[in-house]
Protein backbone atom coordinates (compact mmCIF):
# COMPACT_ATOMS: atom_id res chain seq x y z
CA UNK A 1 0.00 0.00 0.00
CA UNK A 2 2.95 2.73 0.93
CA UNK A 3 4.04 1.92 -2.96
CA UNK A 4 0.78 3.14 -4.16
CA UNK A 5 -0.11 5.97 -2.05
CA UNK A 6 3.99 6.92 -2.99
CA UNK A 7 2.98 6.47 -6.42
CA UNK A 8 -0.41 8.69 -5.89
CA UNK A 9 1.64 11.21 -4.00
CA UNK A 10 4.14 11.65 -7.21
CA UNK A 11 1.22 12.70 -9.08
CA UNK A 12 -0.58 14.77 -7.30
CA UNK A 13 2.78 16.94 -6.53
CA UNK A 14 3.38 16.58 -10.46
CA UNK A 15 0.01 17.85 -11.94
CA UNK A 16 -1.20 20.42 -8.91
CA UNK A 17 2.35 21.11 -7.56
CA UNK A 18 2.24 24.16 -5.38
CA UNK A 19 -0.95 25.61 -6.26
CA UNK A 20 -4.14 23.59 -7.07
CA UNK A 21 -5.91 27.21 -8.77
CA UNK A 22 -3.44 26.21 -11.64
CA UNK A 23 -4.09 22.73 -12.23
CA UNK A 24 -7.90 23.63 -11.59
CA UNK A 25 -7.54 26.58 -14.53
CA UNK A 26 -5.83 24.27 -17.02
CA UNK A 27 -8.42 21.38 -16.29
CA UNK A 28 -11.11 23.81 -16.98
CA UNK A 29 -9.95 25.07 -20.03
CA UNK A 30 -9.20 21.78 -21.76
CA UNK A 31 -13.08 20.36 -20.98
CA UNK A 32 -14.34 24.07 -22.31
CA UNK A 33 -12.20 23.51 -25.66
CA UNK A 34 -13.16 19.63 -25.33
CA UNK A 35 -16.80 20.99 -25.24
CA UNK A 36 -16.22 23.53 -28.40
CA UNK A 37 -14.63 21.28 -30.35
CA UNK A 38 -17.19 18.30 -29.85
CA UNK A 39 -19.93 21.44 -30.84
CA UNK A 40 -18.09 22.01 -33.98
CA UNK A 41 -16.48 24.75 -33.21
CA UNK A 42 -13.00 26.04 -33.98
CA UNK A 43 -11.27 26.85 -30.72
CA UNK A 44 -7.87 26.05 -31.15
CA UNK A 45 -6.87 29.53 -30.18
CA UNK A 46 -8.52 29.43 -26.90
CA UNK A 47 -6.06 27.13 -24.89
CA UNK A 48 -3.13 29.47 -25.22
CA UNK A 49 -4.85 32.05 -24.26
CA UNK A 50 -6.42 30.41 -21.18
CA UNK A 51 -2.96 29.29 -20.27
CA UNK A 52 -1.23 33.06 -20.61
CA UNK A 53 -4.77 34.35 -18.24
CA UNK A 54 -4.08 31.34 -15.81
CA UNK A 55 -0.46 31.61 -15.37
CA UNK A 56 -0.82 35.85 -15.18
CA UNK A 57 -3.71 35.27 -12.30
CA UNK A 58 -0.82 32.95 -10.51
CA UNK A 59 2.11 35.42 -10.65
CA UNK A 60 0.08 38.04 -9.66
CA UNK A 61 -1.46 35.94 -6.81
CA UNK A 62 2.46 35.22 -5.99
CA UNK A 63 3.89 38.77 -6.14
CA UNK A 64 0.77 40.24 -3.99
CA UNK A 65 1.56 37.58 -0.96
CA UNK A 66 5.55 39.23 -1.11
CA UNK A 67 6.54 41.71 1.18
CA UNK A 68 8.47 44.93 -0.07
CA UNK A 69 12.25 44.40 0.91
């Protein structure tokens, strides 16, 4: 069992890592192109985009939580 949850544990800290807003972003965005492209339409623009918002919303998030030296 301690191989498994090891195993479990390696990917959790590989796919969230240190913040689960991220992985909860990206997981988002590939269903709502999933979604668009099952619909017909042509969204591959969207991920990129979705990416550049999430990872901007997580520096920002990181930077505020600093204090000034």
């Amino acid at each position: 069992m301690s191989r498994l949850r090891a195993f479990a544990h390696f990917w959790w800290n590989f796919v969230v890592g240190d913040d689960w807003r991220v992985a909860a972003g990206i997981a988002v965005g590939l269903l709502l192109t999933w979604v668009a492209e099952q619909a017909g339409v042509d969204v591959w623009w969207f991920l990129p985009i979705e990416v550049a918002v999430v990872l901007g919303a997580s520096l920002w998030r990181a930077t505020r939580s600093v204090p000034d030296a």
